[in-house]
N, C-alpha and C. Protein backbone atom coordinates (compact mmCIF):
# COMPACT_ATOMS: atom_id res chain seq x y z
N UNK A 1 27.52 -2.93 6.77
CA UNK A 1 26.46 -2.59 5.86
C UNK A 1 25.13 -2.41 6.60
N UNK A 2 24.89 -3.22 7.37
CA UNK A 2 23.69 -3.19 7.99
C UNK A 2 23.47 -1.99 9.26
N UNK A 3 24.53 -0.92 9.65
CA UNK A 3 24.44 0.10 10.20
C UNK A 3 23.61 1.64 9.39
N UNK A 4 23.68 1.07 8.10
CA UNK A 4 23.04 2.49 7.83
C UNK A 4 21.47 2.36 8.04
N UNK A 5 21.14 1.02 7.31
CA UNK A 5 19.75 1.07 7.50
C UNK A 5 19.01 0.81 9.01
N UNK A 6 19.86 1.11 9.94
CA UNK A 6 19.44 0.39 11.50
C UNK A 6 19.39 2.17 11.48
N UNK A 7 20.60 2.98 11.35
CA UNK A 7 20.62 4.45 11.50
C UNK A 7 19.45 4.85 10.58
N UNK A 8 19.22 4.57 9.76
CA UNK A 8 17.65 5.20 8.97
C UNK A 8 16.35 4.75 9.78
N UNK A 9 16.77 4.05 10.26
CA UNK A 9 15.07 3.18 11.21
C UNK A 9 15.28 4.27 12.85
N UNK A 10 16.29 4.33 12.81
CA UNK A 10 16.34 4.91 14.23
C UNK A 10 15.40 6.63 14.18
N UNK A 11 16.19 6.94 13.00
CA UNK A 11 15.48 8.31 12.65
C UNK A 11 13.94 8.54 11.72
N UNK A 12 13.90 7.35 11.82
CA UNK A 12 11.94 7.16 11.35
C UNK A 12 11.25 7.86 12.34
N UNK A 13 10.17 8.36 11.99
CA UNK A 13 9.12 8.76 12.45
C UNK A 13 8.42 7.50 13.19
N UNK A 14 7.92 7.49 13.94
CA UNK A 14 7.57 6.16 15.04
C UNK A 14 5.92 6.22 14.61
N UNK A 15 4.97 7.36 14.15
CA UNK A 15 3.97 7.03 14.26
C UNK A 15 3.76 7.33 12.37
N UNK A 16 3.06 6.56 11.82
CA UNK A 16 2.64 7.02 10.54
C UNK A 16 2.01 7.35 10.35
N UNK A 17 1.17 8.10 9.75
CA UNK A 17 0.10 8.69 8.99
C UNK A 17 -0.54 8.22 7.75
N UNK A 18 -1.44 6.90 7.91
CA UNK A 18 -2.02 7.00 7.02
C UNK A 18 -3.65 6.70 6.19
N UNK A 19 -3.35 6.54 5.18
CA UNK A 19 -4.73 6.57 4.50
C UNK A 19 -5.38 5.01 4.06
N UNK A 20 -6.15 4.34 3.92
CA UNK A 20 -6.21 3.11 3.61
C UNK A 20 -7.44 3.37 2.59
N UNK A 21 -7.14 2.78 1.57
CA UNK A 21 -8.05 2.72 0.29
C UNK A 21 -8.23 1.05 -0.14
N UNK A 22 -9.55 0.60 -0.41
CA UNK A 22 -10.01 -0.44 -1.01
C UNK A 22 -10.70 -0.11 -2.03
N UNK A 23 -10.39 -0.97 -3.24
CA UNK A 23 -10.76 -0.82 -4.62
C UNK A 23 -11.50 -1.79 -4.93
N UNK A 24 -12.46 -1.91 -4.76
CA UNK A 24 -13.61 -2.50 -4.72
C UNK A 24 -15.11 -2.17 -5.83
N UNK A 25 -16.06 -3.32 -6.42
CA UNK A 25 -16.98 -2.70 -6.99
C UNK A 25 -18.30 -3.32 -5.87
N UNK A 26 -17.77 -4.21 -5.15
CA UNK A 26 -18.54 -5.27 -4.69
C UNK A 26 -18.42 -5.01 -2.76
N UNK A 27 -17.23 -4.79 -2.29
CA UNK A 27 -17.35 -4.39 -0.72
C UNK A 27 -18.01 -3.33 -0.38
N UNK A 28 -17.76 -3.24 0.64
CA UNK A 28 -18.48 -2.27 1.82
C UNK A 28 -17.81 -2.09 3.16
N UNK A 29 -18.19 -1.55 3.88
CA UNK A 29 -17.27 -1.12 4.89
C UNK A 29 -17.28 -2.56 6.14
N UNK A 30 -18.28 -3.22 5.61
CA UNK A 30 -18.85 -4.28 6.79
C UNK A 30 -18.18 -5.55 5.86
N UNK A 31 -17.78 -5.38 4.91
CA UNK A 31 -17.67 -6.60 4.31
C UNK A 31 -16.15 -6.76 3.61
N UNK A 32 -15.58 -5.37 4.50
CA UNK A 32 -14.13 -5.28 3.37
C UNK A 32 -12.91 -6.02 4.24
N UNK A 33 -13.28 -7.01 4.47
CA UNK A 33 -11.86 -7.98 5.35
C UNK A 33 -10.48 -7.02 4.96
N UNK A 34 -10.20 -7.37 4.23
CA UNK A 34 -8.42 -6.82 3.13
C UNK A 34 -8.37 -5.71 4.01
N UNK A 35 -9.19 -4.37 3.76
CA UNK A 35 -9.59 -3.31 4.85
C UNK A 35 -9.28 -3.22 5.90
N UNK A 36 -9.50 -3.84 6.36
CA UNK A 36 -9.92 -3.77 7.71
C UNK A 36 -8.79 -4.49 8.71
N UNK A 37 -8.66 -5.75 7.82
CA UNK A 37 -6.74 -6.16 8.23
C UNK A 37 -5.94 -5.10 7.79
N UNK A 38 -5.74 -3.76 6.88
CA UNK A 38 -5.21 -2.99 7.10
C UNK A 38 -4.96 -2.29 8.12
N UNK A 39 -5.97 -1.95 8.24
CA UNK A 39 -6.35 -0.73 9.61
C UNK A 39 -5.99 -1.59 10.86
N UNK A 40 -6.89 -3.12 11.36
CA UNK A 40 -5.68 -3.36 12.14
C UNK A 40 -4.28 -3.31 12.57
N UNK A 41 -3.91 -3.81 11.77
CA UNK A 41 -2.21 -4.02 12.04
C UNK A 41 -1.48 -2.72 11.64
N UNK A 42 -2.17 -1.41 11.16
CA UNK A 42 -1.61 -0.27 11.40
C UNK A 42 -1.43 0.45 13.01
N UNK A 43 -2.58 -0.22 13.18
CA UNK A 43 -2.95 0.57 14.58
C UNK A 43 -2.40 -0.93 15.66
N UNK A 44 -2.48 -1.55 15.48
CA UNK A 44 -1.34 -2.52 16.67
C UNK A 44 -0.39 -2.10 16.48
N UNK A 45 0.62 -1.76 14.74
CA UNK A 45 1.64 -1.15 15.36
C UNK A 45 1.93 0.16 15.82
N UNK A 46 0.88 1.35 16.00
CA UNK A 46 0.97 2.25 16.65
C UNK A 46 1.11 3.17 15.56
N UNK A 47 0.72 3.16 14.84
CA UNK A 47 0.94 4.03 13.67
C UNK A 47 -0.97 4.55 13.29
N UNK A 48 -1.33 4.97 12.65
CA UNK A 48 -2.89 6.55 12.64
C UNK A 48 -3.64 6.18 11.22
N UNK A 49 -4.91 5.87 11.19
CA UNK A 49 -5.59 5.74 10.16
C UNK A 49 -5.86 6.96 10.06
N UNK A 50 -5.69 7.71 9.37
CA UNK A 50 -6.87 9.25 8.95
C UNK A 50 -7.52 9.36 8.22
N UNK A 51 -7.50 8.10 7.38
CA UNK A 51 -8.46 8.30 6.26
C UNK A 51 -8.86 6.95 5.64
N UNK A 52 -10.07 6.40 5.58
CA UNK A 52 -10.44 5.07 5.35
C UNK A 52 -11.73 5.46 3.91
N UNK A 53 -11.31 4.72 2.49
CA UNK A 53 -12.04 4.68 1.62
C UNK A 53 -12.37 3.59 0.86
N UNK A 54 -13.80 3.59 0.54
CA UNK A 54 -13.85 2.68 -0.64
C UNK A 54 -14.24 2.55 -1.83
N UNK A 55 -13.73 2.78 -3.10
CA UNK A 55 -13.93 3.36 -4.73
C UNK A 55 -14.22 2.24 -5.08
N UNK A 56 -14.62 2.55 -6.14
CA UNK A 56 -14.74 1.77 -7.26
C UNK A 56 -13.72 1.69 -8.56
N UNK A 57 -13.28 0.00 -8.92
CA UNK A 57 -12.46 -0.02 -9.53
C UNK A 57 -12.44 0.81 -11.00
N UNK A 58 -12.32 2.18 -11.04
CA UNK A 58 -12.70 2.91 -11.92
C UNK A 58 -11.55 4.05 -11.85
N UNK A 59 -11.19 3.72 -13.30
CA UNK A 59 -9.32 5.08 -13.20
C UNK A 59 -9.64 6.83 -12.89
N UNK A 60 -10.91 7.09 -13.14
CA UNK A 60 -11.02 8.34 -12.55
C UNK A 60 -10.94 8.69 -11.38
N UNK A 61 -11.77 8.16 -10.55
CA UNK A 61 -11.93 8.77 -9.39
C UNK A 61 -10.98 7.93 -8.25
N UNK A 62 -9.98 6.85 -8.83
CA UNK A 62 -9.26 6.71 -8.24
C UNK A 62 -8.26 7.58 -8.46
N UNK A 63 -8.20 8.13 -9.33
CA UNK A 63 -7.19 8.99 -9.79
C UNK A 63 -7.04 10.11 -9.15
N UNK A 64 -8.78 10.51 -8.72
CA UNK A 64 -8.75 12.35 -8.19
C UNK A 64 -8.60 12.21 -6.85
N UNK A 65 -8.96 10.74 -6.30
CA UNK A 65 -8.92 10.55 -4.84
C UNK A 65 -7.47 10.67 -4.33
N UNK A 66 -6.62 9.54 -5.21
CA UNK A 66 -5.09 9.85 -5.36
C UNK A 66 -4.47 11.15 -5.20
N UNK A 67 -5.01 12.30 -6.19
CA UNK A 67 -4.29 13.23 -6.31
C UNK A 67 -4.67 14.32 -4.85
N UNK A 68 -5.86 14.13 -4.11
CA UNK A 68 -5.90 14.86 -3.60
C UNK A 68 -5.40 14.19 -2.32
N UNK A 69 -5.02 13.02 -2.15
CA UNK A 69 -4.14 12.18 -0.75
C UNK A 69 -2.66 12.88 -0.86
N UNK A 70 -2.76 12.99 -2.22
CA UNK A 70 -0.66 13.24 -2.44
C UNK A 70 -1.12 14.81 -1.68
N UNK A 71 -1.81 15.70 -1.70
CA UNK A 71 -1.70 16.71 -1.18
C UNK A 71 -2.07 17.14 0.60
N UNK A 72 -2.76 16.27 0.67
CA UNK A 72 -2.71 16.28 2.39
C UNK A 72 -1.72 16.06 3.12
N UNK A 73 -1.42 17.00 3.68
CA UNK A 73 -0.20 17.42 4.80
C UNK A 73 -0.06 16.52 5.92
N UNK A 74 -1.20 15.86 6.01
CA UNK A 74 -1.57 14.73 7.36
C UNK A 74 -1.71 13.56 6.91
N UNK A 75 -0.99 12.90 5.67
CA UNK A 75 -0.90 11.67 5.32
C UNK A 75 0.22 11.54 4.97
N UNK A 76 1.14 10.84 5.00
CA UNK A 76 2.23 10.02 4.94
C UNK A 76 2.64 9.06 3.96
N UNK A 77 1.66 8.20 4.05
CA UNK A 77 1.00 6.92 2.95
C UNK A 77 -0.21 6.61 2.68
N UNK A 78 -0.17 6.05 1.65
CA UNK A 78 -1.62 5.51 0.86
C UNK A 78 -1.67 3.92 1.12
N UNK A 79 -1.69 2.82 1.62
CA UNK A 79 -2.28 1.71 1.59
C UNK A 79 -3.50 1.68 1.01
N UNK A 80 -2.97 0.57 -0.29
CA UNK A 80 -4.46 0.03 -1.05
C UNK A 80 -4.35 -1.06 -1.49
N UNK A 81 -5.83 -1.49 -1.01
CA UNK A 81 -6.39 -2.78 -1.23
C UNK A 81 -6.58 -3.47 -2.98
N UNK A 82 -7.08 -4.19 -3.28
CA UNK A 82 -7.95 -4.13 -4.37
C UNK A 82 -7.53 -4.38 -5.80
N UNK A 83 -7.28 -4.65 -6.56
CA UNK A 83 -7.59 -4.20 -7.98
C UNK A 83 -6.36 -4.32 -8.82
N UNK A 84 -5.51 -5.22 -8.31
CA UNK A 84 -4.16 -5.83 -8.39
C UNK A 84 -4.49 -6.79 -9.93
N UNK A 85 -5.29 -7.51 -9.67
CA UNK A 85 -4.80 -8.93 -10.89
C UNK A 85 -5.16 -8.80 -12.17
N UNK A 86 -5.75 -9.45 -12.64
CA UNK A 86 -5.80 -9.15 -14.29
C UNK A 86 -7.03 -9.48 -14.99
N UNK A 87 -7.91 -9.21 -14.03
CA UNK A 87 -9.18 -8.98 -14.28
C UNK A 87 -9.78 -7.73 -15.06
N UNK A 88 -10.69 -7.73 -16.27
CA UNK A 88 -11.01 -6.59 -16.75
C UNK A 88 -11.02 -5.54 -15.72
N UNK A 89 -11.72 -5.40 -14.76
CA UNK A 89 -12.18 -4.31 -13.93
C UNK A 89 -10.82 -3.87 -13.02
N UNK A 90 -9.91 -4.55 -13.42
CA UNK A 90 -8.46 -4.14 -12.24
C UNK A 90 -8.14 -3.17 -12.65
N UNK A 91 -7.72 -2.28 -12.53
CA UNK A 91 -7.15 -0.82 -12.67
C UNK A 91 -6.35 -0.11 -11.78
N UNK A 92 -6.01 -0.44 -10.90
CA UNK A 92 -5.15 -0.34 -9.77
C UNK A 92 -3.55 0.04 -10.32
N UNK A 93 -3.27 -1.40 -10.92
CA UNK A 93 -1.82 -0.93 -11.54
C UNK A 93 -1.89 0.43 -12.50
N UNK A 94 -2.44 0.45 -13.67
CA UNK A 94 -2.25 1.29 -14.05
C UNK A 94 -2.67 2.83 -13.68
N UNK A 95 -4.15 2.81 -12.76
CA UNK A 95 -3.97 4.23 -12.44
C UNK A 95 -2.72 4.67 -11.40
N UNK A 96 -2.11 3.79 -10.77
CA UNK A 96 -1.30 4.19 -9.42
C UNK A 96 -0.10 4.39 -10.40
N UNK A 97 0.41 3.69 -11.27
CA UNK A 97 1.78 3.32 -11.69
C UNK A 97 1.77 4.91 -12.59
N UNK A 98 0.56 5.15 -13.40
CA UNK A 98 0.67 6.58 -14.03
C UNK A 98 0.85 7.84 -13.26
N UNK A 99 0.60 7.86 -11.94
CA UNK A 99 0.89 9.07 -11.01
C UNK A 99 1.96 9.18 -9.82
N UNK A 100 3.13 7.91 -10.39
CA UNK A 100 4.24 7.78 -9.25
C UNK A 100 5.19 8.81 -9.73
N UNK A 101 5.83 9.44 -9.12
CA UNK A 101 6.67 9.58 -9.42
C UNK A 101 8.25 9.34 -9.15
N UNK A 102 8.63 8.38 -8.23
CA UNK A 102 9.15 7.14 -8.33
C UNK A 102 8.82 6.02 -7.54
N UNK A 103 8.88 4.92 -9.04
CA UNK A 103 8.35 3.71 -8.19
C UNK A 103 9.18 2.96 -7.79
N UNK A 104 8.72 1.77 -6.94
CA UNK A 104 9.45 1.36 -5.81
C UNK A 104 9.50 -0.25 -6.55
N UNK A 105 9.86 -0.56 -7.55
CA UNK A 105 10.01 -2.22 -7.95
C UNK A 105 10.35 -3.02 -6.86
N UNK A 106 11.17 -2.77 -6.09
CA UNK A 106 11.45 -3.71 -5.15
C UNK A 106 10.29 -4.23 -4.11
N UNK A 107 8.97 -3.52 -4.07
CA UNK A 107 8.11 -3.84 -3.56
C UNK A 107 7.05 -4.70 -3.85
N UNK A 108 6.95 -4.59 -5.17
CA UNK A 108 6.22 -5.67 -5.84
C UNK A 108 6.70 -7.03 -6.29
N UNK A 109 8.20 -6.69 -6.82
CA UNK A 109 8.87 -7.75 -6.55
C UNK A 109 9.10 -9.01 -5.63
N UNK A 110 9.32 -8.08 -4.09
CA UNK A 110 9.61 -8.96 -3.29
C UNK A 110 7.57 -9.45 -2.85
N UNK A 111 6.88 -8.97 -2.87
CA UNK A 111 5.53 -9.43 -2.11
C UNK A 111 5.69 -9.97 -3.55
N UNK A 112 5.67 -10.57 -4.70
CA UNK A 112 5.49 -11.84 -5.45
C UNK A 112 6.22 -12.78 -4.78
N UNK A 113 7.19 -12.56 -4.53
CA UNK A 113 8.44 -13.78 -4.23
C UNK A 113 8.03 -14.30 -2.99
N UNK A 114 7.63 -13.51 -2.40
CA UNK A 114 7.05 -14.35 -0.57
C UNK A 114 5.77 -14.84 -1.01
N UNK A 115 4.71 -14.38 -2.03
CA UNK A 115 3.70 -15.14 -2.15
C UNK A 115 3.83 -16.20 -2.84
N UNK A 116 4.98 -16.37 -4.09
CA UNK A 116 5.20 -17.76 -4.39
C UNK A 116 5.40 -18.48 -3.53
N UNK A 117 5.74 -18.40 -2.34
CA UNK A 117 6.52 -19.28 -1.19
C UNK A 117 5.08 -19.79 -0.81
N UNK A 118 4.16 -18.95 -0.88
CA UNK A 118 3.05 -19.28 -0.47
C UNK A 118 1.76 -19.95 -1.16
N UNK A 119 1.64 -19.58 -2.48
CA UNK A 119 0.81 -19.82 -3.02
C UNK A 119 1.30 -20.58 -4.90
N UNK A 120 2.54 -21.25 -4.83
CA UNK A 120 2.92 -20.67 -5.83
C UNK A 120 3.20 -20.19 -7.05
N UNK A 121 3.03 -20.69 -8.66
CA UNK A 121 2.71 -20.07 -9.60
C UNK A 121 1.65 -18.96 -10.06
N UNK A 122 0.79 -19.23 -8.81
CA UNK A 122 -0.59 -17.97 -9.30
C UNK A 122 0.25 -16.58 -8.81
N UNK A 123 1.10 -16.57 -8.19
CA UNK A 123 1.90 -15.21 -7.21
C UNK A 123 2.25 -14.33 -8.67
N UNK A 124 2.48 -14.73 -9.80
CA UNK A 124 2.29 -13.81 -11.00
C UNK A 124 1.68 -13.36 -11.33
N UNK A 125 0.44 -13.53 -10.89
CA UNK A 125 -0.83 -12.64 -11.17
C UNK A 125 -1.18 -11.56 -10.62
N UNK A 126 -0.38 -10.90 -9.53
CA UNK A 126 -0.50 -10.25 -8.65
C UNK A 126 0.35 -9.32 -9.39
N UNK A 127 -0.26 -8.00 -9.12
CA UNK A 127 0.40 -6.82 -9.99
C UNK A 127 0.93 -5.67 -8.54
N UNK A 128 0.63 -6.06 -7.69
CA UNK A 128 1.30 -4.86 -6.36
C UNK A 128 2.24 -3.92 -6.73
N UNK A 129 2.69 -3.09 -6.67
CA UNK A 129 2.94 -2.00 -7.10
C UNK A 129 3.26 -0.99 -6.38
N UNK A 130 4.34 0.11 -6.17
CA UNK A 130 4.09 0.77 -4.99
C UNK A 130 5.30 2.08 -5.23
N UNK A 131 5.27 2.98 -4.74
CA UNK A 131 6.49 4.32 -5.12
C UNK A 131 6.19 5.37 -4.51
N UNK A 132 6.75 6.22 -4.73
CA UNK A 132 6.59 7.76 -4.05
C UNK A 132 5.68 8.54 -5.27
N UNK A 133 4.27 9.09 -5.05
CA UNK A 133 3.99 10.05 -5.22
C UNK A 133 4.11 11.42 -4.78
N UNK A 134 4.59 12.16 -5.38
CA UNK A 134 4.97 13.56 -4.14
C UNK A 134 5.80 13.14 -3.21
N UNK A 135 5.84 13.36 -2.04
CA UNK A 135 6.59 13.06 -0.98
C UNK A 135 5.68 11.84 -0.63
N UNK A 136 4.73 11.56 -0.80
CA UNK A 136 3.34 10.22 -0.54
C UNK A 136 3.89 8.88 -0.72
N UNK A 137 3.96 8.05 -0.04
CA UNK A 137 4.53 6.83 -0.01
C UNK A 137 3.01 6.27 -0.77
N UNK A 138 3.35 5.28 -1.66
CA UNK A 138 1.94 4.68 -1.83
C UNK A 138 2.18 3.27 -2.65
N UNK A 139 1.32 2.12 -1.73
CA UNK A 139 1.46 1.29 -1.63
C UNK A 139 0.32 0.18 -1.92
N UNK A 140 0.48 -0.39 -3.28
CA UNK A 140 -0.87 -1.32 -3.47
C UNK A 140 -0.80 -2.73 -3.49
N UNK A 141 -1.71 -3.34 -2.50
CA UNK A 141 -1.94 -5.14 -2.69
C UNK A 141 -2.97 -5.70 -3.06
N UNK A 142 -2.84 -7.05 -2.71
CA UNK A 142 -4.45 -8.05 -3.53
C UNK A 142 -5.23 -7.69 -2.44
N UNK A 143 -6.69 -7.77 -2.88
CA UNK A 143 -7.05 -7.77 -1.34
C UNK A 143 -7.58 -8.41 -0.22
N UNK A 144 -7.24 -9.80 -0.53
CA UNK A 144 -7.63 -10.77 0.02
C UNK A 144 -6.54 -10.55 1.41
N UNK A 145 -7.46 -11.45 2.65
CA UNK A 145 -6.56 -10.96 3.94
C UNK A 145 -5.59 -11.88 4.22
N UNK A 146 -5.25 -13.05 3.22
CA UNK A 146 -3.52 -13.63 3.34
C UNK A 146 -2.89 -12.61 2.49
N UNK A 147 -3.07 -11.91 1.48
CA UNK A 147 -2.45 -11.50 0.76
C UNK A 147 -2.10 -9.90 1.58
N UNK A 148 -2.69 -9.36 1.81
CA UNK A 148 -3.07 -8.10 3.06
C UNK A 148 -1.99 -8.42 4.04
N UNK A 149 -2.14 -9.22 4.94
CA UNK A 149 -1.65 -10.01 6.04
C UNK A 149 0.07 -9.86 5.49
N UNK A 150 0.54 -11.01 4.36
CA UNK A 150 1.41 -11.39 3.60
C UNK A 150 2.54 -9.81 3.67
N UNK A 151 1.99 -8.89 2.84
CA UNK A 151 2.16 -7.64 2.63
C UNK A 151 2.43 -7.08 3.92
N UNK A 152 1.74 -6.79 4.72
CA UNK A 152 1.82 -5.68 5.69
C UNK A 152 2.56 -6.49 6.58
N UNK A 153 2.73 -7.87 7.22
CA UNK A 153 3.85 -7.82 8.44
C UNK A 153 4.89 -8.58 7.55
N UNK A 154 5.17 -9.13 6.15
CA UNK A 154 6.67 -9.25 6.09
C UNK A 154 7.40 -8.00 5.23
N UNK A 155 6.61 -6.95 4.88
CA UNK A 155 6.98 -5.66 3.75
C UNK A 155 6.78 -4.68 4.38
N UNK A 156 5.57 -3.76 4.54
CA UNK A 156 5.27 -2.60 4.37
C UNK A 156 5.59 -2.35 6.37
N UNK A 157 5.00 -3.40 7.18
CA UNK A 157 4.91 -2.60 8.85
C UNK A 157 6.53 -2.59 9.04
N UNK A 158 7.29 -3.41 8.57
CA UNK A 158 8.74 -3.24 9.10
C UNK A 158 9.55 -2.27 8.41
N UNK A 159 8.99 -1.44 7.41
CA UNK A 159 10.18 -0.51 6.46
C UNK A 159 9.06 0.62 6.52
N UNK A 160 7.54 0.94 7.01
CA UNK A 160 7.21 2.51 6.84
C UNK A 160 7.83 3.14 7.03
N UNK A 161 8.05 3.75 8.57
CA UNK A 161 8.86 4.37 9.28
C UNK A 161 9.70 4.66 8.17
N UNK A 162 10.84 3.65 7.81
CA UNK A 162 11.95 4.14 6.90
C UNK A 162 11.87 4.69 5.54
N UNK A 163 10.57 4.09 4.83
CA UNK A 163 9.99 4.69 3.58
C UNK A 163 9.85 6.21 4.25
N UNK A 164 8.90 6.26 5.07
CA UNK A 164 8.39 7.97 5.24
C UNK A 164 10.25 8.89 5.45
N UNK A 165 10.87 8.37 6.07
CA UNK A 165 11.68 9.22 6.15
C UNK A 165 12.31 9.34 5.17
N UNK A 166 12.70 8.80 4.02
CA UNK A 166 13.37 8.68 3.20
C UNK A 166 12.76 9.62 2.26
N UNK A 167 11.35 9.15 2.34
CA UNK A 167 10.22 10.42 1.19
C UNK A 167 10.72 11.67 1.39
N UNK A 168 10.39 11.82 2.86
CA UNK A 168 10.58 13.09 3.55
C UNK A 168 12.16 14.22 3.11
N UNK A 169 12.86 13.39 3.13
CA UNK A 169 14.57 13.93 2.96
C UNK A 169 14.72 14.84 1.50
């Protein structure tokens, strides 16, 4: 069983392409930790920021920002920060979850289940979320930098590669 998905990793794309978005009403580029541990650990693992933003938790213009990432030829994935819990101003789940066109449950799923390990009954509050827009991998967390951290080296840095190719097919 474990030969197909070793054969899908083999034929990943080695470098990714992507975009990093923080949903924010309150950061800044100097102040967006979650951010910025993105963009690290993209680029330790050798994989391409091309595009670094920060909106406001607001369903429009996350929406148009969205739609025009799904169309860039030079992005791969969307990593986003932000706007996960269940705070009036969160909007994250629902603008992302309205423009998938398939989503990826197993992703939000499992980053609850490792954050219960970590944190645990509040790990329900966390709405992460994540699927294929277009061929666009896109991928949302809390944005605090355990939760960032949490996400990107036990989920998202070990399966891009295999998400993008899979989009791709």
């Amino acid at each position: 069983m474990q030969e197909v998905p070793d054969q899908h990793r083999s034929e990943a794309p080695p470098t990714v392409r992507c975009a990093v978005i923080t949903v924010s009403d309150t950061r800044t580029l100097e102040t967006d930790t979650g951010g910025r541990t993105v963009m690290d650990l993209l680029e330790a693992a050798g994989h391409t920021v091309v595009c670094r933003e920060i909106i406001r938790d607001d369903p429009e213009p996350m929406r148009a920002l969205l739609e025009v990432l799904r169309e860039e030829a030079e992005i791969d994935a969307v990593l986003m920060t932000g706007g996960t819990g269940l705070g009036s101003r969160d909007q994250t789940f629902e603008t992302v979850s309205q423009l998938l066109d398939k989503p990826l449950p197993g992703y939000g799923e499992l980053f609850r289940m490792l954050s219960f390990q970590e944190i645990g009954a509040a790990a329900m509050l966390s709405r992460a979320t994540g699927g294929l827009m277009g061929r666009t991998i896109v991928l949302t967390m809390p944005g605090s930098r355990a939760a960032v951290r949490l996400a990107m080296e036990k989920l998202i840095l070990p399966e891009l590669g295999h998400m993008v190719r899979e989009a791709r097919r």
